[in-house]
PDB file of N, CA and C in Angstrom:
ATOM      1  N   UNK A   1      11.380 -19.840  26.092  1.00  0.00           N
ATOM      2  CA  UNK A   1      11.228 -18.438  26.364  1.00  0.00           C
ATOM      3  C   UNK A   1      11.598 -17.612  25.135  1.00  0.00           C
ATOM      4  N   UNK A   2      12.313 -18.380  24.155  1.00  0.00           N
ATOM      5  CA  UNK A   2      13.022 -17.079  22.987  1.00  0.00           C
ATOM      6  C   UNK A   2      11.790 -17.436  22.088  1.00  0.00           C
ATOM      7  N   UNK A   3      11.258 -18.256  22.081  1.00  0.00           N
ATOM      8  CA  UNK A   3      10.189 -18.299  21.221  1.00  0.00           C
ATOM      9  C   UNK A   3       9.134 -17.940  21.370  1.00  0.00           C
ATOM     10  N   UNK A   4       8.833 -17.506  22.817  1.00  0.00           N
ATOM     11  CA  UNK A   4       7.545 -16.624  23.039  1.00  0.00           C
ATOM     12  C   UNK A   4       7.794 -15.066  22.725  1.00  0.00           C
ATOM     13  N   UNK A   5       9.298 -14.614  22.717  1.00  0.00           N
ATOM     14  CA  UNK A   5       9.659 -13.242  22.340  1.00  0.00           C
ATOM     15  C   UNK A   5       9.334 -13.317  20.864  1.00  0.00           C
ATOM     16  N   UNK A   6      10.244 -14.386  19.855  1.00  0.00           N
ATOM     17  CA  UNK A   6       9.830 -14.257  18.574  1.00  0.00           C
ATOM     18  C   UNK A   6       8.799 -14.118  17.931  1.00  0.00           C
ATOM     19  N   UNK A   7       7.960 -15.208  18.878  1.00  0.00           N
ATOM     20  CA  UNK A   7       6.074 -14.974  18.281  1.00  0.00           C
ATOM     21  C   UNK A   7       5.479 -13.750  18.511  1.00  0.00           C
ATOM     22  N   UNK A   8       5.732 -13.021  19.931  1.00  0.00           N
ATOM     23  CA  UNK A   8       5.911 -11.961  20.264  1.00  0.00           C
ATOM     24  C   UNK A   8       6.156 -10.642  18.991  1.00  0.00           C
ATOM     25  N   UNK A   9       7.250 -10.643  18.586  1.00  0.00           N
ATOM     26  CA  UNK A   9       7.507 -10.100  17.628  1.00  0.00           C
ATOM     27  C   UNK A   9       7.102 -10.346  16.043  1.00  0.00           C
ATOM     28  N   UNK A  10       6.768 -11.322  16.140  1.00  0.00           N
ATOM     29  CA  UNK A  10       6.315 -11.375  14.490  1.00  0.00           C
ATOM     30  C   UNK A  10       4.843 -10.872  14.693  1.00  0.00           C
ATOM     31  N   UNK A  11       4.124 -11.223  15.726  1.00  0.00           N
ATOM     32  CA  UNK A  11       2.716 -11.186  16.181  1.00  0.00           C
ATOM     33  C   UNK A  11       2.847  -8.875  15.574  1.00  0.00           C
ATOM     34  N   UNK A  12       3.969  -8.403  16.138  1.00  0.00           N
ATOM     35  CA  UNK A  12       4.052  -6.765  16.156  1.00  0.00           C
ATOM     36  C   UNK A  12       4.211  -6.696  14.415  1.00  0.00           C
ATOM     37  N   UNK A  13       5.122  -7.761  14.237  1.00  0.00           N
ATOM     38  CA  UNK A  13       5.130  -7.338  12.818  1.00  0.00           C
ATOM     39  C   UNK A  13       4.387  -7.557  11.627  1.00  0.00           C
ATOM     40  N   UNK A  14       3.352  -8.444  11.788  1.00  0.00           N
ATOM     41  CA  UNK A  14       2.292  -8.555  11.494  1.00  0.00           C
ATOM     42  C   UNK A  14       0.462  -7.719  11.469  1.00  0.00           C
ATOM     43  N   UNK A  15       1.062  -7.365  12.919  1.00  0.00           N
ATOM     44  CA  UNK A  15       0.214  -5.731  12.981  1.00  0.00           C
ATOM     45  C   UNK A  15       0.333  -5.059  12.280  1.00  0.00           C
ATOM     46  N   UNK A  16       2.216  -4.468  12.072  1.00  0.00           N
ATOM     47  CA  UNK A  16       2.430  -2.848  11.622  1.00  0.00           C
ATOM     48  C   UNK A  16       2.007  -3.579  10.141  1.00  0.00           C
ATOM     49  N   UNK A  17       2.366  -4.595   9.342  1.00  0.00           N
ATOM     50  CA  UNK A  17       2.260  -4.545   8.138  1.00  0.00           C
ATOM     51  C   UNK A  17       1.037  -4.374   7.657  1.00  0.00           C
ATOM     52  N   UNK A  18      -0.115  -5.110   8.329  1.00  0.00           N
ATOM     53  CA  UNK A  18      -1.508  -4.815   8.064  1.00  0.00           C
ATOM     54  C   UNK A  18      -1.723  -3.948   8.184  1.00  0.00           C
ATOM     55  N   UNK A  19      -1.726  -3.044   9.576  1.00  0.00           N
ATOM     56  CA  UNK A  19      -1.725  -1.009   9.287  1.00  0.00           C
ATOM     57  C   UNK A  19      -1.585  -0.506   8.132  1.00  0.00           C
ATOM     58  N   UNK A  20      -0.111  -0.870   7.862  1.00  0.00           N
ATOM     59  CA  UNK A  20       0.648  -0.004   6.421  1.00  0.00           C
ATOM     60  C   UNK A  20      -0.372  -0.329   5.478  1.00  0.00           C
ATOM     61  N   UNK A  21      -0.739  -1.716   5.248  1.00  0.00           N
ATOM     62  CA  UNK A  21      -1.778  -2.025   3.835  1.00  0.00           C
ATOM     63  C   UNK A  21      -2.873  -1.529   3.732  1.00  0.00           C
ATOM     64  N   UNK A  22      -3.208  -1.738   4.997  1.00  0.00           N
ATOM     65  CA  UNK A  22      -4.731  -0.645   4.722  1.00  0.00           C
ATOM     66  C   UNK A  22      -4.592   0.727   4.488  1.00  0.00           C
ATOM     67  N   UNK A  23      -3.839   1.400   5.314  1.00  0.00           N
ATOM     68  CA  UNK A  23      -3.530   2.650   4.928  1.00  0.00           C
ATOM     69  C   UNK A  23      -3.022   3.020   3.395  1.00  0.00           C
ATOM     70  N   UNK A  24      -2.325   1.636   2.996  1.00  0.00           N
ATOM     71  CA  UNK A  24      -1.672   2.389   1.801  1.00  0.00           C
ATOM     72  C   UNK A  24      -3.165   2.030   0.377  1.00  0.00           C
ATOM     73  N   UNK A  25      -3.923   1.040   0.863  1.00  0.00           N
ATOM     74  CA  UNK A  25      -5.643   1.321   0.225  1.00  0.00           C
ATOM     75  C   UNK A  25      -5.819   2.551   0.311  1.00  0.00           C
ATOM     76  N   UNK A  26      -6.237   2.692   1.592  1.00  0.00           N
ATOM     77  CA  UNK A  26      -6.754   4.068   1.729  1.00  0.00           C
ATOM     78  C   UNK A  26      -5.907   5.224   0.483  1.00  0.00           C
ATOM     79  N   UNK A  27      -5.100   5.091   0.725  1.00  0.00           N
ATOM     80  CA  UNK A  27      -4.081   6.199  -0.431  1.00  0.00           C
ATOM     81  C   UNK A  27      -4.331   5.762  -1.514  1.00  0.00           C
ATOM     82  N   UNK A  28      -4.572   4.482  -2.196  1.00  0.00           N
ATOM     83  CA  UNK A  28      -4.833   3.917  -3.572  1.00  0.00           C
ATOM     84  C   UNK A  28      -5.891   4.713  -3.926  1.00  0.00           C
ATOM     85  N   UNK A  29      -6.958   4.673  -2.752  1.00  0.00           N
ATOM     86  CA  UNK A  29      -8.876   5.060  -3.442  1.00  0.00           C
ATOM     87  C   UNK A  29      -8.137   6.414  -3.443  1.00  0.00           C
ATOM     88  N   UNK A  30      -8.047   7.065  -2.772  1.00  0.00           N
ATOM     89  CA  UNK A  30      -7.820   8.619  -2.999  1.00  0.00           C
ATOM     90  C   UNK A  30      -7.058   9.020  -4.118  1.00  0.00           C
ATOM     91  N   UNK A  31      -5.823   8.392  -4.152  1.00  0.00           N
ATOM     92  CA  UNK A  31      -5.087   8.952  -5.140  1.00  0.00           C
ATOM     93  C   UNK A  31      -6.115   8.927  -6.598  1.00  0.00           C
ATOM     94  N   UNK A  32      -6.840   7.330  -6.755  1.00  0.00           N
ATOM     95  CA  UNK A  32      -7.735   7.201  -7.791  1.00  0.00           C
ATOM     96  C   UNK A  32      -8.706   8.598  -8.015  1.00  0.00           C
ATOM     97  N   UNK A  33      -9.207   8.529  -6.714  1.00  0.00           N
ATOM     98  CA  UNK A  33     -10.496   9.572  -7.174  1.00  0.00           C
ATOM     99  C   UNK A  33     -10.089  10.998  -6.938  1.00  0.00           C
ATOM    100  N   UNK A  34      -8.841  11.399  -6.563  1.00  0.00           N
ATOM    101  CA  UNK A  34      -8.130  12.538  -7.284  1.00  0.00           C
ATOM    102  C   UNK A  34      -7.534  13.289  -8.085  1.00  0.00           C
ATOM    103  N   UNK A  35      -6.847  12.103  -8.556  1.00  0.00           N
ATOM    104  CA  UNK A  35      -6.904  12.034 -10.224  1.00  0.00           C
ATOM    105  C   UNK A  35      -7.425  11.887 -11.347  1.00  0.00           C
ATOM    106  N   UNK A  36      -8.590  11.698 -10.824  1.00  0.00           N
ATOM    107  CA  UNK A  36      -9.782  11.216 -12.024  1.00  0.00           C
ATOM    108  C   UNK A  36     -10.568  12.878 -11.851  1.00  0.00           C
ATOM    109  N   UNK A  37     -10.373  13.557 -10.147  1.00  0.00           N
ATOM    110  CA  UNK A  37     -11.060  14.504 -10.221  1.00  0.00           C
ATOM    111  C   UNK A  37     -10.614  15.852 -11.070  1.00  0.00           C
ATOM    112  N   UNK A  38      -8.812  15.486 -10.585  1.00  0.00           N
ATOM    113  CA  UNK A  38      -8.414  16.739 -11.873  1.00  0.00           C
ATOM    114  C   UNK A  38      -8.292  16.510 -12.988  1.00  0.00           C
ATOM    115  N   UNK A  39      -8.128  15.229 -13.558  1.00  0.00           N
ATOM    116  CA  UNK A  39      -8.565  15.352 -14.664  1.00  0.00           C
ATOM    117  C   UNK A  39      -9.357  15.959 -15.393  1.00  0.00           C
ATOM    118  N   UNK A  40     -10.775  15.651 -14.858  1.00  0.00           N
ATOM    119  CA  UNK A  40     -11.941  16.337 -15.087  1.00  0.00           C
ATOM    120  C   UNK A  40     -12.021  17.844 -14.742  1.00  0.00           C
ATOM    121  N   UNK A  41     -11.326  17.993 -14.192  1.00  0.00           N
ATOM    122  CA  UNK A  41     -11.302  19.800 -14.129  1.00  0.00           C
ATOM    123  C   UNK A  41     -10.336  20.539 -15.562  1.00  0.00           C
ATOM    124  N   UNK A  42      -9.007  19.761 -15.375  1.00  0.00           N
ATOM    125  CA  UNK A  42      -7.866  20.373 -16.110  1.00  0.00           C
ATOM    126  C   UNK A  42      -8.104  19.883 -17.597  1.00  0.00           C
ATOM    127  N   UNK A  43      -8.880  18.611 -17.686  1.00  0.00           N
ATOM    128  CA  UNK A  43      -8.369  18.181 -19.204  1.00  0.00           C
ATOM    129  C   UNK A  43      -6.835  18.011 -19.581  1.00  0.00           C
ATOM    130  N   UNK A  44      -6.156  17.544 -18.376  1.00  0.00           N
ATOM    131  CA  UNK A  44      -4.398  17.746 -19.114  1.00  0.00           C
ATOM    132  C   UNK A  44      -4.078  16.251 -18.405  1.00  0.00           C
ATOM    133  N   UNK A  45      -3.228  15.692 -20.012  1.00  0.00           N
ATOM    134  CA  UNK A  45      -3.036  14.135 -19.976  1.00  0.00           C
ATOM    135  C   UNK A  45      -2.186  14.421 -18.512  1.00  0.00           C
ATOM    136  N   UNK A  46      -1.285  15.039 -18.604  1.00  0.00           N
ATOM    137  CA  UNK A  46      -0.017  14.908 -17.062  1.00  0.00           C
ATOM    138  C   UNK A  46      -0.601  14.883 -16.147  1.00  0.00           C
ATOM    139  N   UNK A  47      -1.882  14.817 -15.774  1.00  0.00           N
ATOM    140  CA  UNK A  47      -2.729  14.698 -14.309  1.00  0.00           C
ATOM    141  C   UNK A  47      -2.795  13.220 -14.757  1.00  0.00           C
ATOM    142  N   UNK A  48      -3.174  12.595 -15.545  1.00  0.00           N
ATOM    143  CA  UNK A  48      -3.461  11.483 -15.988  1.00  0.00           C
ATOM    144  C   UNK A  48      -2.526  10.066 -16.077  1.00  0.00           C
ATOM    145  N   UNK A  49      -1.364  10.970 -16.075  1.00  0.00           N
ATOM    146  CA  UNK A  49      -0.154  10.500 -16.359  1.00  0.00           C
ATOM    147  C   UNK A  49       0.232   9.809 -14.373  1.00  0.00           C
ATOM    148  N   UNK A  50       0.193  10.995 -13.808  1.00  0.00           N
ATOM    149  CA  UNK A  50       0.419  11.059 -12.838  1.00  0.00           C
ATOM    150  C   UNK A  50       0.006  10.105 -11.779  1.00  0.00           C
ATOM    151  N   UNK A  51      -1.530  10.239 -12.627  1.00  0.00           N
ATOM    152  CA  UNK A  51      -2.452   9.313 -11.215  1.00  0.00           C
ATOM    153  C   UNK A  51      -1.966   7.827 -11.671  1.00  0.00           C
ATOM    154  N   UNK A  52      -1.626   7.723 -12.485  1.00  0.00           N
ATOM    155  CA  UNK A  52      -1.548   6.106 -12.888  1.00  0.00           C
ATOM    156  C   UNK A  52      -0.095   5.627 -12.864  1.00  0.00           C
ATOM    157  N   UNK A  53       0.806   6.547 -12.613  1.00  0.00           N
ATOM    158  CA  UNK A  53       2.629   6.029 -12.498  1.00  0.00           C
ATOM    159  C   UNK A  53       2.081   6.223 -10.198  1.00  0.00           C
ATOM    160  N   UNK A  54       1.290   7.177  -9.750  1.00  0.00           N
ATOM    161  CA  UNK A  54       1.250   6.728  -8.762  1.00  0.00           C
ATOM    162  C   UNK A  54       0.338   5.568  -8.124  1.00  0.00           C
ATOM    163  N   UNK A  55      -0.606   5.306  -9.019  1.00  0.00           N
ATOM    164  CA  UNK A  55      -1.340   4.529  -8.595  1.00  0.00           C
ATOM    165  C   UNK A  55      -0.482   2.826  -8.806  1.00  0.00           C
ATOM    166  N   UNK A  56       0.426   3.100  -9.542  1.00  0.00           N
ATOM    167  CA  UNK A  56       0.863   1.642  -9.863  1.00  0.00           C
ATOM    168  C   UNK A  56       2.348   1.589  -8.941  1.00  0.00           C
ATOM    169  N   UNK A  57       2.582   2.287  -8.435  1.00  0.00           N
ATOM    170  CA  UNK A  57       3.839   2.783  -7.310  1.00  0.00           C
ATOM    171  C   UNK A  57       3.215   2.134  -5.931  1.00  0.00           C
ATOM    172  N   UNK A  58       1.956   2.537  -5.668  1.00  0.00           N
ATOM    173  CA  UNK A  58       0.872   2.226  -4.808  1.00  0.00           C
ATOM    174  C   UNK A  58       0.681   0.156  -4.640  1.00  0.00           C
ATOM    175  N   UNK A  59       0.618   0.072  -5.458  1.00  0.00           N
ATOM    176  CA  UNK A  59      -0.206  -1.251  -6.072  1.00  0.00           C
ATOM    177  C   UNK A  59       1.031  -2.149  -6.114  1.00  0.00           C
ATOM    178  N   UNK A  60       2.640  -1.513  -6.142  1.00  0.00           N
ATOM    179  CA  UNK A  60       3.163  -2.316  -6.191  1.00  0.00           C
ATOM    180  C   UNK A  60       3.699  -2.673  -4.478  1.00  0.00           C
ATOM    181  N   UNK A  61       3.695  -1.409  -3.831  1.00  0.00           N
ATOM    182  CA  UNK A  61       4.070  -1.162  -2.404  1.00  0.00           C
ATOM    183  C   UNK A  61       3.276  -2.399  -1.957  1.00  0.00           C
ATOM    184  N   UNK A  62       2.039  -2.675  -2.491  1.00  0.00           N
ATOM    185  CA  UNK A  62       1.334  -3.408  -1.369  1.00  0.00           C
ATOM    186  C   UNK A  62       1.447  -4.635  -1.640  1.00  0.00           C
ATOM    187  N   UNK A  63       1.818  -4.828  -3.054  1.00  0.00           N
ATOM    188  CA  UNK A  63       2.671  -6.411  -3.352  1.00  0.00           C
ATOM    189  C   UNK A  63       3.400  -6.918  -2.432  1.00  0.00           C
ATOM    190  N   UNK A  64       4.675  -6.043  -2.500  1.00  0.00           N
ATOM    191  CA  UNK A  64       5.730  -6.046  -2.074  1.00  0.00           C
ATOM    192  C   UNK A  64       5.564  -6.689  -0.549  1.00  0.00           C
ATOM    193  N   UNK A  65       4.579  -5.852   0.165  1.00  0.00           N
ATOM    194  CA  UNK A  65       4.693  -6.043   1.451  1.00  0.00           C
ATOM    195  C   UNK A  65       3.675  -7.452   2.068  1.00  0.00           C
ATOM    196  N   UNK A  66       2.718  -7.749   0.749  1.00  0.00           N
ATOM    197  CA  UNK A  66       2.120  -8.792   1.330  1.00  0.00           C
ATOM    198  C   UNK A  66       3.029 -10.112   1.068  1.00  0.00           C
ATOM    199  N   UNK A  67       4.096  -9.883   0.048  1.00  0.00           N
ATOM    200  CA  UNK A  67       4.948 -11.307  -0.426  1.00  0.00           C
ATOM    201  C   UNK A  67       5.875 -10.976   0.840  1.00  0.00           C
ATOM    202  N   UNK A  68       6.162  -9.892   1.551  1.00  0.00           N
ATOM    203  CA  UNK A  68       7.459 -10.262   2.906  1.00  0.00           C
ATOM    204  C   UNK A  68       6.533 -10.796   3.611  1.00  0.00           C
ATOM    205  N   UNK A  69       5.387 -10.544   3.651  1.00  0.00           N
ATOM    206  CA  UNK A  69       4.493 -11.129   5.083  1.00  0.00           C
ATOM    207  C   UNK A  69       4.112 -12.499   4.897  1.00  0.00           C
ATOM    208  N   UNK A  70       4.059 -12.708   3.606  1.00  0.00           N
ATOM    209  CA  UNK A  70       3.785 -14.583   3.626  1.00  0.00           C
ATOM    210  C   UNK A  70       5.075 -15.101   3.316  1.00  0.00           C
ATOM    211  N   UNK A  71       6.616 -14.760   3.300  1.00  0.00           N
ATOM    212  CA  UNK A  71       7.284 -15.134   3.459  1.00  0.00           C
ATOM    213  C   UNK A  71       7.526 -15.230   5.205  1.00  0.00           C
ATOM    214  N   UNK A  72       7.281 -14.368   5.594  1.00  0.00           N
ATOM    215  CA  UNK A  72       7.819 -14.574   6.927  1.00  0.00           C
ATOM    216  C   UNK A  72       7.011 -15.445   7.466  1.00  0.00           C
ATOM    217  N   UNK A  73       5.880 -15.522   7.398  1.00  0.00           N
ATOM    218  CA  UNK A  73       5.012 -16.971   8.068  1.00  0.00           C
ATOM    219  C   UNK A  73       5.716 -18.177   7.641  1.00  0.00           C
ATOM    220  N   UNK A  74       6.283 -18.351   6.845  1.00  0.00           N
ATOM    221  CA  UNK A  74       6.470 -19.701   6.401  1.00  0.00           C
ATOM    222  C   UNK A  74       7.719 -20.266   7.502  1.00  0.00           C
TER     223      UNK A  74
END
């Protein structure tokens, strides 16, 4: 019985983490093609600066969360 709760629960935590990843894609493409858009408006490196310290903030979040999720399978 404790192991149908645990599977139970990893089964939830396995959901929310896939949610978070896609969602945090979703925020990757945008942040990309928002920053590329002011760029192109402003001409100013600090938009430039910006999109790419967040885009790699982004990129690492989703590291992060796919190495807890194949740790926890194991």
């Amino acid at each position: 019985m404790f192991n149908k709760n645990t599977n139970n629960k990893n089964s939830l935590n396995n959901t929310i983490v896939n949610i978070v990843i896609f969602i945090l894609w979703i925020v990757l493409v945008c942040t990309i093609i928002s920053s590329i858009i002011i760029w192109e408006k402003t001409s100013n490196l600090v938009c430039v600066i910006s999109g790419v310290i967040g885009t790699l903030g982004i990129l690492l979040n989703i590291y992060l969360l796919l190495k807890e999720k194949s740790r926890k399978n194991e």
